[in-house]
C-alpha atoms as a PDB file:
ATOM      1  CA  UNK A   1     -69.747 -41.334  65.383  1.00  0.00           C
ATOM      2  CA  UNK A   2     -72.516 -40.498  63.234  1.00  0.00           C
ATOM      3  CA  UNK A   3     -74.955 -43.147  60.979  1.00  0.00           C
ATOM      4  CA  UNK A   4     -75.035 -42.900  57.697  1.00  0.00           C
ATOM      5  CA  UNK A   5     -78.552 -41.363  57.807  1.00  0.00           C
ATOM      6  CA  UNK A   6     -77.060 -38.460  60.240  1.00  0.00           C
ATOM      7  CA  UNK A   7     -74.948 -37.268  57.369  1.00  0.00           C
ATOM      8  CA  UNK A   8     -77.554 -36.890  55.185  1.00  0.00           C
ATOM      9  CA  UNK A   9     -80.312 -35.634  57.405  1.00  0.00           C
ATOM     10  CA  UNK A  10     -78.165 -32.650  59.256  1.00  0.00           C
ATOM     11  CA  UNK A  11     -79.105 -29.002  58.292  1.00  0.00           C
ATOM     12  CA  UNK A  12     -78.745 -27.313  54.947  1.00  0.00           C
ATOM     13  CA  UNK A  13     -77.581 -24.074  53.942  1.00  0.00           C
ATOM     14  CA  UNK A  14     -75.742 -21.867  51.411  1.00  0.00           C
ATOM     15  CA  UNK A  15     -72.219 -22.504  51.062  1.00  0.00           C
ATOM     16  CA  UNK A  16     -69.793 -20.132  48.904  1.00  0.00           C
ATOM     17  CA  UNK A  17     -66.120 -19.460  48.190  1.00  0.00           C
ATOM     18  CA  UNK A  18     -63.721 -18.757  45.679  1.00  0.00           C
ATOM     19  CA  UNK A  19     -62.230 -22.070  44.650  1.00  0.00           C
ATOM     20  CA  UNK A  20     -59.573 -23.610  41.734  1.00  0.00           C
ATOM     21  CA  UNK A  21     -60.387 -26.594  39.350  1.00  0.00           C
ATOM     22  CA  UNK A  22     -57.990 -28.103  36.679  1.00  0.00           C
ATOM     23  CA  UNK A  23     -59.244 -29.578  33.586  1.00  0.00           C
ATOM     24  CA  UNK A  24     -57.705 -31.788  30.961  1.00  0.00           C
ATOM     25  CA  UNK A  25     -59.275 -33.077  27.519  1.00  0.00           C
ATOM     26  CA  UNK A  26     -62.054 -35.793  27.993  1.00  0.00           C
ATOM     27  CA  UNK A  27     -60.730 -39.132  26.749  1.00  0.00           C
ATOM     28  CA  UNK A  28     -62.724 -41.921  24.810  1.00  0.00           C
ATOM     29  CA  UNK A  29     -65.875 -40.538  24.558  1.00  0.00           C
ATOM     30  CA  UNK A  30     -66.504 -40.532  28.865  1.00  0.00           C
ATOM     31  CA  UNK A  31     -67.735 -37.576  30.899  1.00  0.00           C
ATOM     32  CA  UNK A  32     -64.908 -37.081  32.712  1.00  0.00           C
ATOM     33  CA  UNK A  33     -61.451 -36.491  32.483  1.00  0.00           C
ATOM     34  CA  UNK A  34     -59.946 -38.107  35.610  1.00  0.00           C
ATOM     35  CA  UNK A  35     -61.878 -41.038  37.072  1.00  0.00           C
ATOM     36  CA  UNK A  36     -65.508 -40.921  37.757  1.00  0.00           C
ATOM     37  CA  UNK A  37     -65.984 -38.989  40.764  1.00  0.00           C
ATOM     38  CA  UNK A  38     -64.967 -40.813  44.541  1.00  0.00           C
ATOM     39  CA  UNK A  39     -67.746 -38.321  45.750  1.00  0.00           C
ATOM     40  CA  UNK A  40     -70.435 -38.723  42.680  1.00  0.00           C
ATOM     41  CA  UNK A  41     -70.220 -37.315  39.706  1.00  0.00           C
ATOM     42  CA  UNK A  42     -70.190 -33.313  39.317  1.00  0.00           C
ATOM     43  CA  UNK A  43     -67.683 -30.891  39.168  1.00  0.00           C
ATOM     44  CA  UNK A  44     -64.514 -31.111  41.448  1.00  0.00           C
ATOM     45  CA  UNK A  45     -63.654 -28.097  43.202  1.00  0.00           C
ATOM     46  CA  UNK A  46     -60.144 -26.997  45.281  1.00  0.00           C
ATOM     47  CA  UNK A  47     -58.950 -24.647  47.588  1.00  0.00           C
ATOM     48  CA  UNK A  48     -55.967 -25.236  46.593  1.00  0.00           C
ATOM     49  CA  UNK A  49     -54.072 -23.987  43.596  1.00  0.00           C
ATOM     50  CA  UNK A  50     -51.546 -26.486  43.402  1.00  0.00           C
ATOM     51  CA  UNK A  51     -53.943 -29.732  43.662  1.00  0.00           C
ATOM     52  CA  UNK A  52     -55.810 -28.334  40.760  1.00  0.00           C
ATOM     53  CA  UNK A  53     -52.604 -27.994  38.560  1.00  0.00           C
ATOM     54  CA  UNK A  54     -52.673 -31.538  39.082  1.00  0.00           C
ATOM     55  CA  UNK A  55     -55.061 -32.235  36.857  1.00  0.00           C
ATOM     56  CA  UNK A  56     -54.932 -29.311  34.283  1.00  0.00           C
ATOM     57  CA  UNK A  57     -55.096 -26.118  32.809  1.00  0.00           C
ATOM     58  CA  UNK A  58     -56.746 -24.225  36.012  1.00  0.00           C
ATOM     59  CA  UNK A  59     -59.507 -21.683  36.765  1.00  0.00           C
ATOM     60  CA  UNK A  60     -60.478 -19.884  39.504  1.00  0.00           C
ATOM     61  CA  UNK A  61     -64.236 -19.379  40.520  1.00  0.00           C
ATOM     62  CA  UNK A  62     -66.905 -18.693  43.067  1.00  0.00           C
ATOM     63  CA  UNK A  63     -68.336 -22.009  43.581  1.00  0.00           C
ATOM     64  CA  UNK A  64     -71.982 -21.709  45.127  1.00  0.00           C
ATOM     65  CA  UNK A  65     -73.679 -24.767  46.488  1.00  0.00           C
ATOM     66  CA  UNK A  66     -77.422 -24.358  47.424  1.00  0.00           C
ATOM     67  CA  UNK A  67     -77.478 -27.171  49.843  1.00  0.00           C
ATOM     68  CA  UNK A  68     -74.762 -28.654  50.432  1.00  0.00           C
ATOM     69  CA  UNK A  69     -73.909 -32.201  52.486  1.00  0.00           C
ATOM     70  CA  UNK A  70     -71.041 -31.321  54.623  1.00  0.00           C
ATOM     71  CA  UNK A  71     -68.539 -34.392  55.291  1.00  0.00           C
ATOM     72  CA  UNK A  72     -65.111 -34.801  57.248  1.00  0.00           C
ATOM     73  CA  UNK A  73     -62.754 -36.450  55.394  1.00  0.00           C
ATOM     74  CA  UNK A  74     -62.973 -39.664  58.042  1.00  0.00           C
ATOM     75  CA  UNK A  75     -67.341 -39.616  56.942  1.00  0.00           C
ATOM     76  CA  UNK A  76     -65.983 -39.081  53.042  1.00  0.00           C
ATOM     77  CA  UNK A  77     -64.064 -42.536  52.715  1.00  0.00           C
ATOM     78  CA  UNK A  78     -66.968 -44.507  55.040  1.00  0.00           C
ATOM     79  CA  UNK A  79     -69.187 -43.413  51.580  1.00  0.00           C
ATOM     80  CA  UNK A  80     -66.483 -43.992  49.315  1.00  0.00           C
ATOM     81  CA  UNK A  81     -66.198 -47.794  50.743  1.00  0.00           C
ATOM     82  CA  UNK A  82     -69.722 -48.162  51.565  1.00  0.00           C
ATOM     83  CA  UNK A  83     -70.642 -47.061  47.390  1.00  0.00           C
ATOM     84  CA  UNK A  84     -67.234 -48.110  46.532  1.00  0.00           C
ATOM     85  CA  UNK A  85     -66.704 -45.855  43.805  1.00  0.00           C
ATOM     86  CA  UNK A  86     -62.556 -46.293  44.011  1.00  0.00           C
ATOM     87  CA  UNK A  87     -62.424 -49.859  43.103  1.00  0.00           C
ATOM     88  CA  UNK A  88     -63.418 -51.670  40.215  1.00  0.00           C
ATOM     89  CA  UNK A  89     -63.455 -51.450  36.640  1.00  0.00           C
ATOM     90  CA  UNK A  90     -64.421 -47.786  35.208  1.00  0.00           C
ATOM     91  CA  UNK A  91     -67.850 -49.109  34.111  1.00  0.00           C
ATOM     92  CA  UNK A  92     -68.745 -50.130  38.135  1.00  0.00           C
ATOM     93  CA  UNK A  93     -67.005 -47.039  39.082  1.00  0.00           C
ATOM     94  CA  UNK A  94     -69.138 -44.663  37.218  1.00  0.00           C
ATOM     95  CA  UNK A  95     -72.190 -46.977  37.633  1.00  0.00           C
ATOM     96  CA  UNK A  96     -71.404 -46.391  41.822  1.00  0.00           C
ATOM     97  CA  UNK A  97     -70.647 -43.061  41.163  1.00  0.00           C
ATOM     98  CA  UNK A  98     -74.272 -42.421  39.171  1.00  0.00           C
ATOM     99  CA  UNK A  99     -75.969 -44.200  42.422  1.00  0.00           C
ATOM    100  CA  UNK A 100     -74.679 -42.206  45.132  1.00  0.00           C
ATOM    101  CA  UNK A 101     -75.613 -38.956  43.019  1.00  0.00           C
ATOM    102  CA  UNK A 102     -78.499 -40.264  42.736  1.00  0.00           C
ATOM    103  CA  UNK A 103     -78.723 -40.907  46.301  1.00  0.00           C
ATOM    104  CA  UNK A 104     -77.431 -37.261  47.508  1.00  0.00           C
ATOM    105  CA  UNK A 105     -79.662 -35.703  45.003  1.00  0.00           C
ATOM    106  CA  UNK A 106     -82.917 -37.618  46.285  1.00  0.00           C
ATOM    107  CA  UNK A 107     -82.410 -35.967  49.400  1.00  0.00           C
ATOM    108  CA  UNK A 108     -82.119 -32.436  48.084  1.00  0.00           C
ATOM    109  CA  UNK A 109     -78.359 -31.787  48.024  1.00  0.00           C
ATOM    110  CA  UNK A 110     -76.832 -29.999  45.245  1.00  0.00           C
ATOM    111  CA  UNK A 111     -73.018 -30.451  46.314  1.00  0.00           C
ATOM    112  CA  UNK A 112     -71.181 -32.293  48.859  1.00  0.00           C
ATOM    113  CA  UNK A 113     -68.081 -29.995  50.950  1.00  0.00           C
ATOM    114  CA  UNK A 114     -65.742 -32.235  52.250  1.00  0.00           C
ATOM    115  CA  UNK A 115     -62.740 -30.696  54.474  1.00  0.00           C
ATOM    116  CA  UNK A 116     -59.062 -32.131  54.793  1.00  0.00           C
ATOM    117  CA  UNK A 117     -59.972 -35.412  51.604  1.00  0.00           C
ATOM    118  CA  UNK A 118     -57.323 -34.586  49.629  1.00  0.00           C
ATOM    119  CA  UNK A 119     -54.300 -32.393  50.707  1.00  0.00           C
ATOM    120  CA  UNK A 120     -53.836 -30.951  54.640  1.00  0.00           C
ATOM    121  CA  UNK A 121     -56.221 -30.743  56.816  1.00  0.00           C
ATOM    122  CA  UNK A 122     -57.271 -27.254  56.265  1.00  0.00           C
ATOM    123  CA  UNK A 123     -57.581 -28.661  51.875  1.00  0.00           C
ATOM    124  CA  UNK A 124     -61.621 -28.481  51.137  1.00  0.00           C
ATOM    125  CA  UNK A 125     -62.787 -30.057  48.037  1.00  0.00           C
ATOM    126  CA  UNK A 126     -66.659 -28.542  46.484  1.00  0.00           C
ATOM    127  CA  UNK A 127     -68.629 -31.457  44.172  1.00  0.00           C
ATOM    128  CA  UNK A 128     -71.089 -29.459  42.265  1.00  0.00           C
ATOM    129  CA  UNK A 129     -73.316 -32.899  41.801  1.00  0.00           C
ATOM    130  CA  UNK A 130     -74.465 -32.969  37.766  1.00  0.00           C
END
């Protein structure tokens, strides 16, 4: 198994494909519709349709991601507990959220592509880190 410093050091390259998002009005006054982000915050991205109905009114769209950090869905959750951005009161959630952003950004990725998180094991979900 890899360290936690493996993930973030392996190679970096373009990453591109068409992919569905749903959106839903923002509620009380946050930057998000959903929850803050299990993955940082950005822009959640599908590859498939019916997920993204899930949450809203859907688009599709090219999603392009610079440099991306590539995760399983196994290396996914071991950041999820490790910044635990899933439990806790919104206010923790978004503050854990901000810090691995933060942390992903400080190494120079723009996204994080994470395959078989949510849905089957063929499901890949695109953060386009704000």
């Amino acid at each position: 198994m890899k360290t936690f410093r493996e993930f973030l050091s392996e190679g970096k390259s373009t990453w591109k494909k068409d992919m569905y998002r749903g959106v839903r009005p923002k509620k009380h006054g946050k930057d998000y519709a959903s929850d803050p982000g299990d993955l940082g915050k950005g822009e959640y991205w599908t590859s498939n349709i019916h997920h993204a109905r899930g949450y809203g009114k859907t688009t599709k769209k090219k999603i392009r991601i610079q440099n991306p950090l590539h995760l399983t869905s196994k290396q996914a959750s071991i950041l999820i507990d490790r910044y635990k951005t899933v439990r806790g009161h919104s206010h923790q959630r978004e503050k854990a959220a901000a810090k691995m952003t933060q942390h992903f950004k400080s190494r120079g990725y723009d996204g994080v592509v994470v395959k078989g998180y949510e849905g089957g094991s063929d499901h890949v979900t695109v953060i386009k880190l704000k």
